[in-house]
PDB file of N, CA and C in Angstrom:
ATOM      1  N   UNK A   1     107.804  62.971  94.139  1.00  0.00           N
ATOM      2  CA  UNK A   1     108.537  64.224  94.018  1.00  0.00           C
ATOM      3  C   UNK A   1     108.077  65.036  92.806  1.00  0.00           C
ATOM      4  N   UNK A   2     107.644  64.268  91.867  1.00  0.00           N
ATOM      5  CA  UNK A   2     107.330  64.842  90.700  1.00  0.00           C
ATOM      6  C   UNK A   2     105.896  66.095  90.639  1.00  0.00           C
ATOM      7  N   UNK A   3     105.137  65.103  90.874  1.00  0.00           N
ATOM      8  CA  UNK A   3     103.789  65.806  90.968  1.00  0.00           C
ATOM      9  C   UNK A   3     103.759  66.964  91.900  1.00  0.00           C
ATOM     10  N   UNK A   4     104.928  67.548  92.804  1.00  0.00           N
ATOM     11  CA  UNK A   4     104.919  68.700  93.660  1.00  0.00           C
ATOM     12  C   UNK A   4     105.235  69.553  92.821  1.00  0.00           C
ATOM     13  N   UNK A   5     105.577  69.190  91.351  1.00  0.00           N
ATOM     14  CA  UNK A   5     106.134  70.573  90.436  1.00  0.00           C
ATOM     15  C   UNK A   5     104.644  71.036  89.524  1.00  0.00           C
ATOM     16  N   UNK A   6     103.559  70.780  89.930  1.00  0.00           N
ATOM     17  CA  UNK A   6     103.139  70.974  89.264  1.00  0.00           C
ATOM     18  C   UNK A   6     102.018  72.227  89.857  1.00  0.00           C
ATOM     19  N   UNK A   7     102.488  72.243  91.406  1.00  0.00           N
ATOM     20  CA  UNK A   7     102.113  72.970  92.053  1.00  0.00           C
ATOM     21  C   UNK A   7     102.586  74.153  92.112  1.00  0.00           C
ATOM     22  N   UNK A   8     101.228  75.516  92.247  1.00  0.00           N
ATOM     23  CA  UNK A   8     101.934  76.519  91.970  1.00  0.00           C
ATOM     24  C   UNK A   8     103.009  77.208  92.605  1.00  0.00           C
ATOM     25  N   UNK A   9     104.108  77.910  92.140  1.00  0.00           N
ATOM     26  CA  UNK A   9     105.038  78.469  92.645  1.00  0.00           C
ATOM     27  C   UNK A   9     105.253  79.892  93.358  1.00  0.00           C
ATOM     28  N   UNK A  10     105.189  80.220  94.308  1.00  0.00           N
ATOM     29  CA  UNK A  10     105.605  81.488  95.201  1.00  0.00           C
ATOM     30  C   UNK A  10     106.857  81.507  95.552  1.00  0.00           C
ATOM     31  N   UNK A  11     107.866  82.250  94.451  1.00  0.00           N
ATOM     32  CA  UNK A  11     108.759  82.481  95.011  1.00  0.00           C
ATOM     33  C   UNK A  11     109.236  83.051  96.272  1.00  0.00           C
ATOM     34  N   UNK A  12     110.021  83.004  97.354  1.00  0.00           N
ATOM     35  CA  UNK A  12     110.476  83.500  98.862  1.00  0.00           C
ATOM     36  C   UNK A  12     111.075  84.699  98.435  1.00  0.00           C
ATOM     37  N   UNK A  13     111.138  85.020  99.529  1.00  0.00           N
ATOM     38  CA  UNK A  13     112.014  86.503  99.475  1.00  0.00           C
ATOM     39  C   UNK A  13     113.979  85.691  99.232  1.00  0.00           C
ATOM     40  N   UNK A  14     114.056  84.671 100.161  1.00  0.00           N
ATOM     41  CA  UNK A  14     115.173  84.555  99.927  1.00  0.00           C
ATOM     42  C   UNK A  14     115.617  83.995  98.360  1.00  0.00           C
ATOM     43  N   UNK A  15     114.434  83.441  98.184  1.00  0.00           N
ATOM     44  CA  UNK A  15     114.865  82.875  96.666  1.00  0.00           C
ATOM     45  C   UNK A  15     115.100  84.287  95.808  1.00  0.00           C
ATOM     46  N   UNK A  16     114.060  84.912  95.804  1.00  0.00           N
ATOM     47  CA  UNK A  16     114.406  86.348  95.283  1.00  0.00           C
ATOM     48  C   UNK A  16     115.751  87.237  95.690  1.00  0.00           C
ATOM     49  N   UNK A  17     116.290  86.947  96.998  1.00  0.00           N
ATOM     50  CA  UNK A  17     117.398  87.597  97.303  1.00  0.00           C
ATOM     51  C   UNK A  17     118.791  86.726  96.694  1.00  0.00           C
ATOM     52  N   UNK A  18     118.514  85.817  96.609  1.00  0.00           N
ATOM     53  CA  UNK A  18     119.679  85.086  95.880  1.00  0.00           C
ATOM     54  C   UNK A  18     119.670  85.321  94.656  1.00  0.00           C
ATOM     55  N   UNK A  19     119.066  84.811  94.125  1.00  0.00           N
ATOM     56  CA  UNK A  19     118.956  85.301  92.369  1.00  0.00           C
ATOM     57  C   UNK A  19     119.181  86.914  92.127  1.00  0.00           C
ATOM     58  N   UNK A  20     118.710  88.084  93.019  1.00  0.00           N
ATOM     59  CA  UNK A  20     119.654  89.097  93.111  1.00  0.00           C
ATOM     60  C   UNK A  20     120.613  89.485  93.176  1.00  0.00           C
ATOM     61  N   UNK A  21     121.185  89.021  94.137  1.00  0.00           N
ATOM     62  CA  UNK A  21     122.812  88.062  94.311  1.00  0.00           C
ATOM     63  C   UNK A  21     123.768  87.986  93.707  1.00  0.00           C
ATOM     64  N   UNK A  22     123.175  87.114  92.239  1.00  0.00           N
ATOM     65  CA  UNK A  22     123.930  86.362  91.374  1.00  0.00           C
ATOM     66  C   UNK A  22     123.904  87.338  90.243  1.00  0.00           C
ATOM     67  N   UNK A  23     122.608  87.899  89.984  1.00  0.00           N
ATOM     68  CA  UNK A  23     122.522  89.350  89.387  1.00  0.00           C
ATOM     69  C   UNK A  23     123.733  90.101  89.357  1.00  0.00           C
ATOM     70  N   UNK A  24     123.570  90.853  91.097  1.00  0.00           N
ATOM     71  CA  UNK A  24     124.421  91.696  90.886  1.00  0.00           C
ATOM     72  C   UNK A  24     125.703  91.584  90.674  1.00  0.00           C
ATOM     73  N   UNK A  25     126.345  90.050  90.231  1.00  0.00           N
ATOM     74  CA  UNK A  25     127.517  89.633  89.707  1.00  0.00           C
ATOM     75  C   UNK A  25     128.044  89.628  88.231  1.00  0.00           C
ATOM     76  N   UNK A  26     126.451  89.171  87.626  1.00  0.00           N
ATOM     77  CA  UNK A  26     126.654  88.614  86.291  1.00  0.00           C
ATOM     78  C   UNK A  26     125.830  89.463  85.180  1.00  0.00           C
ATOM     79  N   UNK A  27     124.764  90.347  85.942  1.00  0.00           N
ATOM     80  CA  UNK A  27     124.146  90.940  85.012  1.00  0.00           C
ATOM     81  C   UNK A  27     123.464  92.352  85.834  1.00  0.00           C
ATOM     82  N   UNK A  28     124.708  93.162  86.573  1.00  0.00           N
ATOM     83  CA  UNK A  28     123.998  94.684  87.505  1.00  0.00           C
ATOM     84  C   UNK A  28     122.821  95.198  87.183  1.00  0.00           C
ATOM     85  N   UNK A  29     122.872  95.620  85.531  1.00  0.00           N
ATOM     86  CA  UNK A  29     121.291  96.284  85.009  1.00  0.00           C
ATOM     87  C   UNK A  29     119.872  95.611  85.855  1.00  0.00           C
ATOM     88  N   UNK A  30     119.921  94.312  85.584  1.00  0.00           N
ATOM     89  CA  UNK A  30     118.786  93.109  85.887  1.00  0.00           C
ATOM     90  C   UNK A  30     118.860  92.788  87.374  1.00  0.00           C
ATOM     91  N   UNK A  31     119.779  93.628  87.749  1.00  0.00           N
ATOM     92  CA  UNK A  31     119.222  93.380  89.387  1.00  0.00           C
ATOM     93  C   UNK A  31     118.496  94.019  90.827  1.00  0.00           C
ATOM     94  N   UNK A  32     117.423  93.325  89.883  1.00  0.00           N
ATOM     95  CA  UNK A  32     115.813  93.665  90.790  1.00  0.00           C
ATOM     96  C   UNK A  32     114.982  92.862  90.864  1.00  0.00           C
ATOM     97  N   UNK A  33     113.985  92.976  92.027  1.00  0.00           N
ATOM     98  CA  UNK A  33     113.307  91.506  92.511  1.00  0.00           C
ATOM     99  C   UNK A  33     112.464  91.449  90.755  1.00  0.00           C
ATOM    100  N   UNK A  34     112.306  92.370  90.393  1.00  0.00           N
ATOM    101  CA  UNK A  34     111.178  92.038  88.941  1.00  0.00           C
ATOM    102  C   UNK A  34     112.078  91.199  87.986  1.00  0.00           C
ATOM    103  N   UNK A  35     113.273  91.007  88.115  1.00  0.00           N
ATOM    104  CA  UNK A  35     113.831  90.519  87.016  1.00  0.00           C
ATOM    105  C   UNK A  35     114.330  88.658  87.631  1.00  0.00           C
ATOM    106  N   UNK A  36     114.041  89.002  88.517  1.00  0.00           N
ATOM    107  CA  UNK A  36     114.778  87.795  89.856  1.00  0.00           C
ATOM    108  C   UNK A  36     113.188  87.198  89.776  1.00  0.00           C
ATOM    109  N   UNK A  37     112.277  87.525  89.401  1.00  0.00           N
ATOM    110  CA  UNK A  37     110.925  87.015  89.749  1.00  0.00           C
ATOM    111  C   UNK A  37     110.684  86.173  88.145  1.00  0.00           C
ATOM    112  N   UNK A  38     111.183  86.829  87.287  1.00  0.00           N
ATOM    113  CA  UNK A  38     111.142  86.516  85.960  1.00  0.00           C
ATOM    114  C   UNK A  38     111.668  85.663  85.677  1.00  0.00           C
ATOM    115  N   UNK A  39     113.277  85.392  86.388  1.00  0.00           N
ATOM    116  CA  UNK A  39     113.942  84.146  85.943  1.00  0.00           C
ATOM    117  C   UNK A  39     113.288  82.867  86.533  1.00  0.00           C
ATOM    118  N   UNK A  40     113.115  83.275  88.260  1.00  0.00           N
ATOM    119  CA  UNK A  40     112.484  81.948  88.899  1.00  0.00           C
ATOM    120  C   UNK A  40     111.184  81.606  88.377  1.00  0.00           C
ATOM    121  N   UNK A  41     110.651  82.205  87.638  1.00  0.00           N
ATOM    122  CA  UNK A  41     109.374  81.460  87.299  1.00  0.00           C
ATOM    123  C   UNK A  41     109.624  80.874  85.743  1.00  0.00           C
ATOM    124  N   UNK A  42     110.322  81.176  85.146  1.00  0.00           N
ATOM    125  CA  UNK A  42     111.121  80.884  83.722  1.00  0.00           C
ATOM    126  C   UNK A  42     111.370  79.303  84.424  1.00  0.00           C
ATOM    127  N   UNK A  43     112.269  79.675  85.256  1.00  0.00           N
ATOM    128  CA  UNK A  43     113.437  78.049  85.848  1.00  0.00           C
ATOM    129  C   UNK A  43     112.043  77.431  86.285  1.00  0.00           C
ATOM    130  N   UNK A  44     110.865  77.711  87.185  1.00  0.00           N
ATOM    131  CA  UNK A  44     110.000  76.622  87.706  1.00  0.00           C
ATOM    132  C   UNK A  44     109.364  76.116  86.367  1.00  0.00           C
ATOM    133  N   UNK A  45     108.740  77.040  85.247  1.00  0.00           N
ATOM    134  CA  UNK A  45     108.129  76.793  83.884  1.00  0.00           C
ATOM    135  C   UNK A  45     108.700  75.168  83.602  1.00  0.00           C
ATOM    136  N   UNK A  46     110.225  75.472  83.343  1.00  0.00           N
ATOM    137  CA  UNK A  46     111.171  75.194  82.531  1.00  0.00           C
ATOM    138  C   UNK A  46     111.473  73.503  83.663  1.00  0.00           C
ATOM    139  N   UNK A  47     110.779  72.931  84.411  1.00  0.00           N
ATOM    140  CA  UNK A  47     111.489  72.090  85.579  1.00  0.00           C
ATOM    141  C   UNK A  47     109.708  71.356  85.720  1.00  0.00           C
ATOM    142  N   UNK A  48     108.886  72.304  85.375  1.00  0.00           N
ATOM    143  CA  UNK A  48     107.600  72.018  85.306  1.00  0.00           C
ATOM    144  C   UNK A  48     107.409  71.310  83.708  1.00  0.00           C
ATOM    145  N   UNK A  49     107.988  71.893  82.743  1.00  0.00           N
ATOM    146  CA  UNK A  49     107.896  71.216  81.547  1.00  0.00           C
ATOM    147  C   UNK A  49     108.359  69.776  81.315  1.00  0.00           C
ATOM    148  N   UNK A  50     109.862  70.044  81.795  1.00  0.00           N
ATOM    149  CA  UNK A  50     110.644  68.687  81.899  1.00  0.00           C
ATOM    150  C   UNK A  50     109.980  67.492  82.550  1.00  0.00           C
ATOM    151  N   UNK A  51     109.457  67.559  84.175  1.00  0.00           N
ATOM    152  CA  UNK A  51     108.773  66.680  84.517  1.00  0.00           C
ATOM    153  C   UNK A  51     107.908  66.106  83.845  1.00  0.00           C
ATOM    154  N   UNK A  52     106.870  66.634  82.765  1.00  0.00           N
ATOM    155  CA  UNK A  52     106.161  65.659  81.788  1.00  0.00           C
ATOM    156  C   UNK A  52     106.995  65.592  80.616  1.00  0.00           C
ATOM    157  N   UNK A  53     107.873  66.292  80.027  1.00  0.00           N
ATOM    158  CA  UNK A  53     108.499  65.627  78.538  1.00  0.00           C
ATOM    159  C   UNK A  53     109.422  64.649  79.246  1.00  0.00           C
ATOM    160  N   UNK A  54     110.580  64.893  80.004  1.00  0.00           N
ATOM    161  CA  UNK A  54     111.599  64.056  80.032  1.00  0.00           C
ATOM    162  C   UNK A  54     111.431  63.577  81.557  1.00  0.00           C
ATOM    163  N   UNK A  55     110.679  63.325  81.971  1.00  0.00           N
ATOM    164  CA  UNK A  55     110.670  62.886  83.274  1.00  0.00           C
ATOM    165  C   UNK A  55     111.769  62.236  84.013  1.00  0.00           C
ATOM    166  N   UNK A  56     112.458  60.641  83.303  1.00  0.00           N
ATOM    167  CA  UNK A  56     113.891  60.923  83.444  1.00  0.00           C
ATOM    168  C   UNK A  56     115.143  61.110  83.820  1.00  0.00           C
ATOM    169  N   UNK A  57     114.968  62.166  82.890  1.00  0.00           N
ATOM    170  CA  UNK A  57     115.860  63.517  83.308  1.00  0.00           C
ATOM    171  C   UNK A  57     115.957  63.674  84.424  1.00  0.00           C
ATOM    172  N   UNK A  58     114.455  64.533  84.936  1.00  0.00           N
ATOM    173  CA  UNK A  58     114.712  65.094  85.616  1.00  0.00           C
ATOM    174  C   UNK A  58     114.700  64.392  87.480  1.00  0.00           C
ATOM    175  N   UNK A  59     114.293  62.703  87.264  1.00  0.00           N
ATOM    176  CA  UNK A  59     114.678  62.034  88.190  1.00  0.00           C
ATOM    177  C   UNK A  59     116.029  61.877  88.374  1.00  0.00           C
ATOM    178  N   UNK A  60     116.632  61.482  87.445  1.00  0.00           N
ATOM    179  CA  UNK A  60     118.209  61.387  87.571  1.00  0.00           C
ATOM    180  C   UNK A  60     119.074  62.727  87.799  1.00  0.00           C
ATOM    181  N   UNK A  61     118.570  64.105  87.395  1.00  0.00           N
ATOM    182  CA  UNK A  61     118.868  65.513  88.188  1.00  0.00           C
ATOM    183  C   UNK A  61     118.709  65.749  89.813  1.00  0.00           C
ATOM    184  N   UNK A  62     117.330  65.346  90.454  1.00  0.00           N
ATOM    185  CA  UNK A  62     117.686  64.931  91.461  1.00  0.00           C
ATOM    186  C   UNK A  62     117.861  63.850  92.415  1.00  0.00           C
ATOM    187  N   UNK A  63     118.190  62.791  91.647  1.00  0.00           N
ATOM    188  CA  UNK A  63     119.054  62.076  92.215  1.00  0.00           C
ATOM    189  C   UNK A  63     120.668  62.388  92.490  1.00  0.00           C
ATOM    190  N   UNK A  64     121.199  62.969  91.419  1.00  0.00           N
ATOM    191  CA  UNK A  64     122.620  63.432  91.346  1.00  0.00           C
ATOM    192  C   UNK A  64     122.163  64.299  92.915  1.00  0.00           C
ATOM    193  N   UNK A  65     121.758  65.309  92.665  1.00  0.00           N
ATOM    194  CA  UNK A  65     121.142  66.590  93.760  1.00  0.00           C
ATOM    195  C   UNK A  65     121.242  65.204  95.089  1.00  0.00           C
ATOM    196  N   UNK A  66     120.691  64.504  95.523  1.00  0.00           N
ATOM    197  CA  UNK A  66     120.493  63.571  96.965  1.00  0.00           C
ATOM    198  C   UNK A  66     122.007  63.132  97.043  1.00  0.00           C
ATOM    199  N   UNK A  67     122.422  62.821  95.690  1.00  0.00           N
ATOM    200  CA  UNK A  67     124.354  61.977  96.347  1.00  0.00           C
ATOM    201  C   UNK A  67     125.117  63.160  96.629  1.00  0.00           C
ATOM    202  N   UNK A  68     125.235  64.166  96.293  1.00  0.00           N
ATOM    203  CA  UNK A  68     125.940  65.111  96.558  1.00  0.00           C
ATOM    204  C   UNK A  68     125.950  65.798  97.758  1.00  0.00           C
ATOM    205  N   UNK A  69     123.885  66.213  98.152  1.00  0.00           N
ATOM    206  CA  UNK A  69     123.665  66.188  99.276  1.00  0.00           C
ATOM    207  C   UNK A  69     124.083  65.339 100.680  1.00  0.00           C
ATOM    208  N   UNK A  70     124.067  64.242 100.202  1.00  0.00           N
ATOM    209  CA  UNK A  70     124.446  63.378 101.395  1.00  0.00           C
ATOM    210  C   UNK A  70     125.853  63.288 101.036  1.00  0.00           C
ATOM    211  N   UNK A  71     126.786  63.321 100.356  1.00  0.00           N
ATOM    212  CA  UNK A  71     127.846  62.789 100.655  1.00  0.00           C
ATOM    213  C   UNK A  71     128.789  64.418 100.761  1.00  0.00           C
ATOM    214  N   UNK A  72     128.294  65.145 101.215  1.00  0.00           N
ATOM    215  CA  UNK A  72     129.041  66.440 101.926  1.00  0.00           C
ATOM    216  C   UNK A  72     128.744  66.751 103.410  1.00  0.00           C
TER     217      UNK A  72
END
């Protein structure tokens, strides 16, 4: 699972439409795909870093992510 983060990222339109989304809730000014493009590649950076410092981490992040998944 790990080594897929290291691959580059193309955000979707829907990923971009969500993070718009949440924008236009929490921050109206910033809601535009340029600013929605900025965060998701910030969050992949930031998930891409972790996998080599705290690796971990970020196994036990999605692991939590799989019990929750399955148990809904």
């Amino acid at each position: 699972m790990l080594d897929k983060m290291t691959k580059e990222y193309e955000p979707s339109e829907k990923d971009i439409n969500t993070v718009i989304s949440i924008l236009k809730r929490t921050d109206p000014k910033h809601a535009t795909p340029e600013w929605a493009n900025l965060i998701l590649d910030h969050i992949h950076a930031a998930l891409d870093d972790m996998s080599f410092s705290n690796p971990e981490k970020l196994e036990g992040i999605i692991q939590d992510i799989e019990k929750k998944r399955l148990s809904s």
